[in-house]
C-alpha atoms as a PDB file:
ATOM      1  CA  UNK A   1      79.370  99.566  73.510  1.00  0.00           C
ATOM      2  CA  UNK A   2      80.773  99.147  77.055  1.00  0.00           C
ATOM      3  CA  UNK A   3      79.632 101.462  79.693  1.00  0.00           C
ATOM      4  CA  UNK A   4      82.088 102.698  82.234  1.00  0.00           C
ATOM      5  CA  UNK A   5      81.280 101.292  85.566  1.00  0.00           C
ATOM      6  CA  UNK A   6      80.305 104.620  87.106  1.00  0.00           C
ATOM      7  CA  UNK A   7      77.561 104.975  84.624  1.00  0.00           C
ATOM      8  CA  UNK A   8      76.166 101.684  85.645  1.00  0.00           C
ATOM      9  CA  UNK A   9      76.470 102.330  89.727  1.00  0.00           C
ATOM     10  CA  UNK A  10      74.569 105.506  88.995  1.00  0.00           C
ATOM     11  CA  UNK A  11      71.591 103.451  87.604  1.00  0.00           C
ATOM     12  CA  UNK A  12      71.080 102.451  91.590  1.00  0.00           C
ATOM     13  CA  UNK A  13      67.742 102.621  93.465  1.00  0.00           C
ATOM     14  CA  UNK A  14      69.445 103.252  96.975  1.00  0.00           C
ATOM     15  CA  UNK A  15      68.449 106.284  98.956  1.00  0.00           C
ATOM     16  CA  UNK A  16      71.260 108.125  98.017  1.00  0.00           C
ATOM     17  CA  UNK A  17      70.398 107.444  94.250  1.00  0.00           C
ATOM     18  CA  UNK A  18      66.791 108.882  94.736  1.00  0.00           C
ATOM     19  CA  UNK A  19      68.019 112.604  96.230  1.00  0.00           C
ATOM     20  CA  UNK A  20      68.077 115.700  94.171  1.00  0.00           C
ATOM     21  CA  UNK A  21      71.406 116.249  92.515  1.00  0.00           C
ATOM     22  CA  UNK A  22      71.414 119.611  93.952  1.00  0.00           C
ATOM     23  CA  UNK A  23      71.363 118.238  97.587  1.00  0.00           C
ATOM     24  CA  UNK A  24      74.576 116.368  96.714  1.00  0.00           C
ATOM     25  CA  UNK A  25      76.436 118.871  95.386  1.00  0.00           C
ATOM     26  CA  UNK A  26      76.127 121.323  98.354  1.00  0.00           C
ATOM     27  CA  UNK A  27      76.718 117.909 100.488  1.00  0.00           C
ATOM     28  CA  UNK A  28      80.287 117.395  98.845  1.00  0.00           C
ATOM     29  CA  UNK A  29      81.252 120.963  98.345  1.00  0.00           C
ATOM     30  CA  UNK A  30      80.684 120.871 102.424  1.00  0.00           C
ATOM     31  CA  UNK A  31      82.415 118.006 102.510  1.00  0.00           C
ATOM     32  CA  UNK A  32      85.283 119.139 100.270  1.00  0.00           C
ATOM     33  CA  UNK A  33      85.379 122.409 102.766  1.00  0.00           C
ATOM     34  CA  UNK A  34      85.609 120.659 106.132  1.00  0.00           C
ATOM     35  CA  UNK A  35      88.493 118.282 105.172  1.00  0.00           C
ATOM     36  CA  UNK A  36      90.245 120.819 103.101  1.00  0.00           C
ATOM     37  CA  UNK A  37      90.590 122.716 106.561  1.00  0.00           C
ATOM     38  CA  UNK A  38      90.807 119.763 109.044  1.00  0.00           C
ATOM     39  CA  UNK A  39      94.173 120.557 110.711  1.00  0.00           C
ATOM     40  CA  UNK A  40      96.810 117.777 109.682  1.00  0.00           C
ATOM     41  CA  UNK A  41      96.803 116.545 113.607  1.00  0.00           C
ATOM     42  CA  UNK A  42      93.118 116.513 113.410  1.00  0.00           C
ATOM     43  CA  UNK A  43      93.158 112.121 113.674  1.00  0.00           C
ATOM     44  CA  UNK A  44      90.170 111.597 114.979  1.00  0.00           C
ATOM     45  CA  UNK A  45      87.757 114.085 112.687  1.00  0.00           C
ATOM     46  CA  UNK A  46      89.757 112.856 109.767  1.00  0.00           C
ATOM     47  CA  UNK A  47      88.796 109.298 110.755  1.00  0.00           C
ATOM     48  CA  UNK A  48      85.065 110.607 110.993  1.00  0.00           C
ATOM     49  CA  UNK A  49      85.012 111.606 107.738  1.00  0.00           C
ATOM     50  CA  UNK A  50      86.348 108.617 106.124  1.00  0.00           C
ATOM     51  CA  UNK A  51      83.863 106.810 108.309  1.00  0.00           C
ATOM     52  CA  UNK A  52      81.399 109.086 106.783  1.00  0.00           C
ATOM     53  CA  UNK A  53      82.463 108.637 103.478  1.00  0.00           C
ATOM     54  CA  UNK A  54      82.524 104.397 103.625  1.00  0.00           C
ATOM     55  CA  UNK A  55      79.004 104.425 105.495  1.00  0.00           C
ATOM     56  CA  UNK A  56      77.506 106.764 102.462  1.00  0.00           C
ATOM     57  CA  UNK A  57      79.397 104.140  99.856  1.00  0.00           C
ATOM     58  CA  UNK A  58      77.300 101.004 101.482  1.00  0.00           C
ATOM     59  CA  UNK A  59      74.154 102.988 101.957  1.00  0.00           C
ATOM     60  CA  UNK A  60      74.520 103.162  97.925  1.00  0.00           C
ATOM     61  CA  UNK A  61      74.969 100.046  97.311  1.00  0.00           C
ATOM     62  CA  UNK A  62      78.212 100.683  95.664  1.00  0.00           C
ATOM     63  CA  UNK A  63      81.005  97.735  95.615  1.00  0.00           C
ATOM     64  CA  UNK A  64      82.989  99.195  98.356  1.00  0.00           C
ATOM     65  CA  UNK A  65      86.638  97.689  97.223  1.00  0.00           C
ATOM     66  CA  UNK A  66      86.091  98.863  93.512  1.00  0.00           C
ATOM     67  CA  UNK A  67      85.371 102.224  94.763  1.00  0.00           C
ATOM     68  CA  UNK A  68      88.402 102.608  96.617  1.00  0.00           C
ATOM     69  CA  UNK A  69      90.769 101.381  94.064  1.00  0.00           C
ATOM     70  CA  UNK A  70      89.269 103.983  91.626  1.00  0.00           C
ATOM     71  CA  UNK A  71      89.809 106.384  94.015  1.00  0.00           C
ATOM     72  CA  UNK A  72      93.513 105.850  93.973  1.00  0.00           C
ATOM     73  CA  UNK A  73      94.098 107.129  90.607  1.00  0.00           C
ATOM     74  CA  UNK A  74      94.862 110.449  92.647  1.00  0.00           C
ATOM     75  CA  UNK A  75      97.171 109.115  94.256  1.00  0.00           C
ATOM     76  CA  UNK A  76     100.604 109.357  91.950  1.00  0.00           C
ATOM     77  CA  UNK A  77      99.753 113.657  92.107  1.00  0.00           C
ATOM     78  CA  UNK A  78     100.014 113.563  95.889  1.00  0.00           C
ATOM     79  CA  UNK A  79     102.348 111.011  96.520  1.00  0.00           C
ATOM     80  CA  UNK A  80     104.374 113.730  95.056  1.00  0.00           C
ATOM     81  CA  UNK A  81     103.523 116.473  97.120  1.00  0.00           C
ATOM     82  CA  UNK A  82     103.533 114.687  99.752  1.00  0.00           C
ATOM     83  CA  UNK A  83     107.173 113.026  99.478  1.00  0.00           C
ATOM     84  CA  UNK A  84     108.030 116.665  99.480  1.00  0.00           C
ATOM     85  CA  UNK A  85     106.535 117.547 102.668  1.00  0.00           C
ATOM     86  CA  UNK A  86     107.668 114.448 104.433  1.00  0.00           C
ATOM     87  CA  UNK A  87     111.716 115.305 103.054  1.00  0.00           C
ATOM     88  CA  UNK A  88     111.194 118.796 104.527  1.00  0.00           C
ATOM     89  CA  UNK A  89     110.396 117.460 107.704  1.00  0.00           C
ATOM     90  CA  UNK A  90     106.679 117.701 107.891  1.00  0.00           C
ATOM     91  CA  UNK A  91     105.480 114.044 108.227  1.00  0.00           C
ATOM     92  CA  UNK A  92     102.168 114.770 109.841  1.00  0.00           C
ATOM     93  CA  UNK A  93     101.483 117.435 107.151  1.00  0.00           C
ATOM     94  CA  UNK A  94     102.633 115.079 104.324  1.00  0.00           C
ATOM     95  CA  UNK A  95     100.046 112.143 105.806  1.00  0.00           C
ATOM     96  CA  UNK A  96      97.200 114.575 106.084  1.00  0.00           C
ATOM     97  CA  UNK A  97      98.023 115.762 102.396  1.00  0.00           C
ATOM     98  CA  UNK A  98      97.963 111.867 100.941  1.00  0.00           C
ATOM     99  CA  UNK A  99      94.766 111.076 102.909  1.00  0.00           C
ATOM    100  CA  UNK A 100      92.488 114.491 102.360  1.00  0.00           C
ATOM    101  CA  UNK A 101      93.501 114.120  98.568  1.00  0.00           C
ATOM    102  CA  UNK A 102      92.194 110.337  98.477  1.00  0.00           C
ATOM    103  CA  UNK A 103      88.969 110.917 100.824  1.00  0.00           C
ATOM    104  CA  UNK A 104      88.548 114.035  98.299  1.00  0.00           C
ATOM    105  CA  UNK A 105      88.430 111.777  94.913  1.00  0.00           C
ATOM    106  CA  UNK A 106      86.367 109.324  97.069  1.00  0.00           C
ATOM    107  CA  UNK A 107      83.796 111.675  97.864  1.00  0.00           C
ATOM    108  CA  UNK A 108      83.588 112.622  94.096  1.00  0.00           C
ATOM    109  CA  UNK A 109      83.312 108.887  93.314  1.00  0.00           C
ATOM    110  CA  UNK A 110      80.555 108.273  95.430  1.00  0.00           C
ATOM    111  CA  UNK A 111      78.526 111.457  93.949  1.00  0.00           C
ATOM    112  CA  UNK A 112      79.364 110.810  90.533  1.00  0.00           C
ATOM    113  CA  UNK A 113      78.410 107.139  91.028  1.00  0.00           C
ATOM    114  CA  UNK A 114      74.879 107.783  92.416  1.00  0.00           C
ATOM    115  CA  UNK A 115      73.910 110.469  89.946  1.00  0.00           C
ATOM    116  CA  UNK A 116      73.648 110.117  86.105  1.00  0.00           C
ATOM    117  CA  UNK A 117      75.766 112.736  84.628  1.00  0.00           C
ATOM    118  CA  UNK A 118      72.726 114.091  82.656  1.00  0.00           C
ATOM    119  CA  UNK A 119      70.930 114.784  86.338  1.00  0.00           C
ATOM    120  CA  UNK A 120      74.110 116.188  87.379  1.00  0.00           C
ATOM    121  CA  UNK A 121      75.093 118.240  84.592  1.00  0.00           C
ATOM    122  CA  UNK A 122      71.614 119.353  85.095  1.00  0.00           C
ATOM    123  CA  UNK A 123      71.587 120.050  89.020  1.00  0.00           C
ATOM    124  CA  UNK A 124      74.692 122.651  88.126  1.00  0.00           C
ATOM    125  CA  UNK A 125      73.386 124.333  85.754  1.00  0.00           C
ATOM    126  CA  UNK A 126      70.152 124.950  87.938  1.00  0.00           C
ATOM    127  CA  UNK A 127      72.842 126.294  90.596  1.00  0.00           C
ATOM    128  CA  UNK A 128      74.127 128.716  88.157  1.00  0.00           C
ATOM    129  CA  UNK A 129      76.574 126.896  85.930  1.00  0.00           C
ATOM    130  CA  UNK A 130      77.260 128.301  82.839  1.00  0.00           C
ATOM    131  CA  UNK A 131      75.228 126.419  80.511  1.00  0.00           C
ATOM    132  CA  UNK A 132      77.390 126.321  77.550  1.00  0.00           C
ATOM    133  CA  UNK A 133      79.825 124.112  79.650  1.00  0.00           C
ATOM    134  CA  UNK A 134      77.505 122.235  80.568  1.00  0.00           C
ATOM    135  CA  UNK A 135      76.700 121.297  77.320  1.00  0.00           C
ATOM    136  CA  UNK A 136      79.864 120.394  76.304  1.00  0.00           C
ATOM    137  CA  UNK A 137      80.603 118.661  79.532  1.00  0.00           C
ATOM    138  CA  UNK A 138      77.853 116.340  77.907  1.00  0.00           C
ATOM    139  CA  UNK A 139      78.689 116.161  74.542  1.00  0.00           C
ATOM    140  CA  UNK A 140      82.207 115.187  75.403  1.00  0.00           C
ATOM    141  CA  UNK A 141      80.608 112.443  77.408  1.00  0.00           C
ATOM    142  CA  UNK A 142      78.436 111.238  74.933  1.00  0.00           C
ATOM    143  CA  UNK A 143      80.799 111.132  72.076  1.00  0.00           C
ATOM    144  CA  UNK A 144      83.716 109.153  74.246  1.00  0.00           C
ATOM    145  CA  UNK A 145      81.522 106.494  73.929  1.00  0.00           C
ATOM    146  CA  UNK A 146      81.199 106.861  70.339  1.00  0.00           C
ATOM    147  CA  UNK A 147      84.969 106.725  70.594  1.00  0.00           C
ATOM    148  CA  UNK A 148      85.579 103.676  72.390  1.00  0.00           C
ATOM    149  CA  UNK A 149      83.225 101.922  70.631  1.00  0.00           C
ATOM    150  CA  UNK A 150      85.166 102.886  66.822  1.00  0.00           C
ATOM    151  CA  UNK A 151      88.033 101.601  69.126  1.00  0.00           C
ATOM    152  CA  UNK A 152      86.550  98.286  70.052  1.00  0.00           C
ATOM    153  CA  UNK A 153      85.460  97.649  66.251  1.00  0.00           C
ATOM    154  CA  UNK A 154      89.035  98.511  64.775  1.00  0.00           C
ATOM    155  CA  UNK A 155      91.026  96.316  67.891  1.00  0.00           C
ATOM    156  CA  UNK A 156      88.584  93.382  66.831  1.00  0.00           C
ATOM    157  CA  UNK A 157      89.127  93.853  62.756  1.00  0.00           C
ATOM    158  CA  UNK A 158      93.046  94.100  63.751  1.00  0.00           C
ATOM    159  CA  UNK A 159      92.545  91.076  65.989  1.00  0.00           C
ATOM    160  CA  UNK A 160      90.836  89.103  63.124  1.00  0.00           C
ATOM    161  CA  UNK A 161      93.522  89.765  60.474  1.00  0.00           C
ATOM    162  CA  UNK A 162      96.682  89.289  62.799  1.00  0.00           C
ATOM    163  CA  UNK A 163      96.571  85.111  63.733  1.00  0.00           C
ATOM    164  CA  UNK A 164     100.122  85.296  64.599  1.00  0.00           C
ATOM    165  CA  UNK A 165     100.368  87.077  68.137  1.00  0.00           C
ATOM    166  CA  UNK A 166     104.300  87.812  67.350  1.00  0.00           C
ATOM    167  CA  UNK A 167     102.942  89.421  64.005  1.00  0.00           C
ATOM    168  CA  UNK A 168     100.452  91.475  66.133  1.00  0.00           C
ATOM    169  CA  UNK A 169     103.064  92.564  68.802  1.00  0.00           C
ATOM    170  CA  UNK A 170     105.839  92.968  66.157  1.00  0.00           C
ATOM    171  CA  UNK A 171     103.579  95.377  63.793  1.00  0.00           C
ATOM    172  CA  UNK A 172     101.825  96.987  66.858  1.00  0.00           C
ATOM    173  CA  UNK A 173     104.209 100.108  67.498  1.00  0.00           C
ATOM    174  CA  UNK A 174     104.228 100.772  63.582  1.00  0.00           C
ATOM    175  CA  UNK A 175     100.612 100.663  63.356  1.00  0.00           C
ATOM    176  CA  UNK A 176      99.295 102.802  66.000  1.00  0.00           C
ATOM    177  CA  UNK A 177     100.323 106.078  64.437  1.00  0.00           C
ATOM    178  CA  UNK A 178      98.163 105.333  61.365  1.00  0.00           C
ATOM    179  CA  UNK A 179      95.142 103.300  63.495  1.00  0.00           C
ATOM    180  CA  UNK A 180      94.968 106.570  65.851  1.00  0.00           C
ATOM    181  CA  UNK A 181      94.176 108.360  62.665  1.00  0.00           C
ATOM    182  CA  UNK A 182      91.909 106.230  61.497  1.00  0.00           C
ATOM    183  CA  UNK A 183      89.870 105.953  64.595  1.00  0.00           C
ATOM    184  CA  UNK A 184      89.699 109.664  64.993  1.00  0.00           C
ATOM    185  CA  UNK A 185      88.339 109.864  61.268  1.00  0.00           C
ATOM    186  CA  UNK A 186      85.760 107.378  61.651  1.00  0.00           C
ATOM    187  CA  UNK A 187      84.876 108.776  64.543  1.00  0.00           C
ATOM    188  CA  UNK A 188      84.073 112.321  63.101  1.00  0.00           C
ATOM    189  CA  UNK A 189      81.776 110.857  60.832  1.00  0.00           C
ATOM    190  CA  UNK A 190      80.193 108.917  62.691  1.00  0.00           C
ATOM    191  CA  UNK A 191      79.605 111.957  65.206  1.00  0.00           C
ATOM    192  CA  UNK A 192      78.422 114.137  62.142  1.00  0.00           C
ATOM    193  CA  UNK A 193      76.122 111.293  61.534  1.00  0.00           C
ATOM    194  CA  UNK A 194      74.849 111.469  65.235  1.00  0.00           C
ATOM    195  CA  UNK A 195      74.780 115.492  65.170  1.00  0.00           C
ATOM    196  CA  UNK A 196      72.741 115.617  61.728  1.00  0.00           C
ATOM    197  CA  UNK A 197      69.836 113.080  63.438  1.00  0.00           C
ATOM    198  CA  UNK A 198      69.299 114.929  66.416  1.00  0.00           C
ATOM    199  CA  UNK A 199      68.659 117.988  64.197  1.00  0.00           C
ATOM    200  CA  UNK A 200      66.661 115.950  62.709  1.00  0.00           C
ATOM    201  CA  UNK A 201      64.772 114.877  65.728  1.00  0.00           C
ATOM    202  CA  UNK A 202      64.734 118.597  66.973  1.00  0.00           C
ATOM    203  CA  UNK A 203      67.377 119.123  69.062  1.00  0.00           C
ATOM    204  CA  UNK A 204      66.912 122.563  70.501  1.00  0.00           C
ATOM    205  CA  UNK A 205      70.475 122.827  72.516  1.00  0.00           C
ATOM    206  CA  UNK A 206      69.647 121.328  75.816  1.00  0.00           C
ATOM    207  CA  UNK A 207      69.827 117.895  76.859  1.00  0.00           C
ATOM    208  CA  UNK A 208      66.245 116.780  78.658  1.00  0.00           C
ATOM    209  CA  UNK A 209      65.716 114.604  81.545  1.00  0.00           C
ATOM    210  CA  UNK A 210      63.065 111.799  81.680  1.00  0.00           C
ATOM    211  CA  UNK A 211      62.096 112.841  85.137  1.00  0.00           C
ATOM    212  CA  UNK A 212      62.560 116.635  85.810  1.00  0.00           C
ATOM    213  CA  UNK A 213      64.558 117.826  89.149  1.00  0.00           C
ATOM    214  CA  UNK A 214      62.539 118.282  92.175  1.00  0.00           C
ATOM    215  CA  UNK A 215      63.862 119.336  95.314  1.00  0.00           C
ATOM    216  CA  UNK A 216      61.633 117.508  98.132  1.00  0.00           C
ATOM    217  CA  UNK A 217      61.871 117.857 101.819  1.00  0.00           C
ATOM    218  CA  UNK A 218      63.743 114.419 102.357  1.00  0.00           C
ATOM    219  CA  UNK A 219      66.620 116.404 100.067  1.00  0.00           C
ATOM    220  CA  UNK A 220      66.119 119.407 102.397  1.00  0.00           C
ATOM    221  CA  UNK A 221      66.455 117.117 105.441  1.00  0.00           C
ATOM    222  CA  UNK A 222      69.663 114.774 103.643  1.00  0.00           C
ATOM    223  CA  UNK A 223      71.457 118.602 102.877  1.00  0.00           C
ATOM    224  CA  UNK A 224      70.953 119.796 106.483  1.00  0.00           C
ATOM    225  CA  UNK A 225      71.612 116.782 108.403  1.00  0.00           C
ATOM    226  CA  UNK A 226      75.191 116.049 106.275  1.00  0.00           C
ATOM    227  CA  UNK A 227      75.535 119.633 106.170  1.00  0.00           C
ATOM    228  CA  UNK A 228      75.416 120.379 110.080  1.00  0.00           C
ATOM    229  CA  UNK A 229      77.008 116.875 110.966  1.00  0.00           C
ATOM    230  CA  UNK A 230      80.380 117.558 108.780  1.00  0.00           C
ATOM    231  CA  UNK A 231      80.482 121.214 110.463  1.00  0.00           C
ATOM    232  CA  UNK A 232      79.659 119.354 113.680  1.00  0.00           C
ATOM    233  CA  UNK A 233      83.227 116.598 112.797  1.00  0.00           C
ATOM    234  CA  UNK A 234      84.967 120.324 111.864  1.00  0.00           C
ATOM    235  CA  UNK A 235      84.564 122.466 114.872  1.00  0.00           C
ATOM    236  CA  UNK A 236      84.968 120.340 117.559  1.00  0.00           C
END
């Protein structure tokens, strides 16, 4: 099975890595707050915060470049919007719109990225998340692995009976109706397999971390620092 690259850069040791998932959270909902109510002429605490935002992605360690491409999947969405704004006459507000909306996904990137979804699926809940959701915020995760990895064996199996690559493009369309099926079939059993042994193993309905959450005073310190420095970048 292949792990999606966010799961690995969340494996980290950096400083950010080590705070409480809790901390974060606050952190980006902050950060979500200021630049959702930057004004759109606001260039210089716009270029703070994207400052901000690349200086927290090297302190993690994370590759910089791959981090930003990611972050342009959101992109397409407010190209949109913002084509719309820039027609009516509104440049400045159509900029703002394209640039909040990719320092937004950013931030998410770089929170996601330095906390394991179990720690962070944990963190909300401890905030007050409903804990049914976050359950199966985790079982979704989980079993799209168990997914792509039915996927991987059945591409392979194709791969290995097809030697003729126009055969393989040729029967490709035709086949995917009845592979989709397949894969989703598989999968279910092979999920009912994974459900029945963590009965087995008793599974009492809640995911549990190796190391449980403990909010220190260096997370105290990170929350208030980013906290009172983004409200700093805001009101000024």
């Amino acid at each position: 099975m292949h792990h999606v690259h966010l799961d690995n850069w969340s494996r980290g040791a950096s400083p950010l890595h080590a705070r409480d998932p809790r901390a974060k959270i606050l952190v980006l909902v902050v950060f979500l707050i200021v630049l959702a109510t930057t004004p759109a002429n606001a260039v210089l605490a716009l270029g703070i915060d994207a400052t901000l935002l690349v200086s927290g992605i090297l302190i993690a360690g994370l590759p910089l470049a791959n981090l930003l491409l990611r972050a342009m999947v959101v992109l397409p969405f407010s190209l949109t919007f913002g084509l719309i704004s820039w027609l009516a006459g509104d440049r400045l507000r159509a900029l703002a719109l394209v640039e909040k909306t990719y320092l937004s996904a950013a931030a998410v990137l770089l929170i996601v990225g330095t906390t394991s979804l179990p720690a962070l699926l944990s963190g909300l809940e401890r905030m007050g998340a409903p804990r049914m959701l976050m359950l199966v915020a985790q079982f979704i995760y989980r079993y799209l692995f168990v997914i792509s990895e039915q996927a991987q064996h059945m591409r392979l199996a194709a791969a290995s009976r097809q030697g003729d690559p126009r055969f393989h493009r040729k029967g490709r369309f035709r086949a995917a109706a009845g592979a989709l099926a397949v894969l989703f079939a598989r999968s279910y059993y092979r999920a009912d397999g994974i459900h029945r042994a963590m009965l087995a193993r008793a599974f009492t309905g809640r995911f549990q971390l190796l190391n449980s959450l403990r909010f220190r005073f260096a997370d105290g310190v990170f929350l208030l620092a980013a906290a009172t420095f983004l409200i700093l970048v805001r009101v000024q």
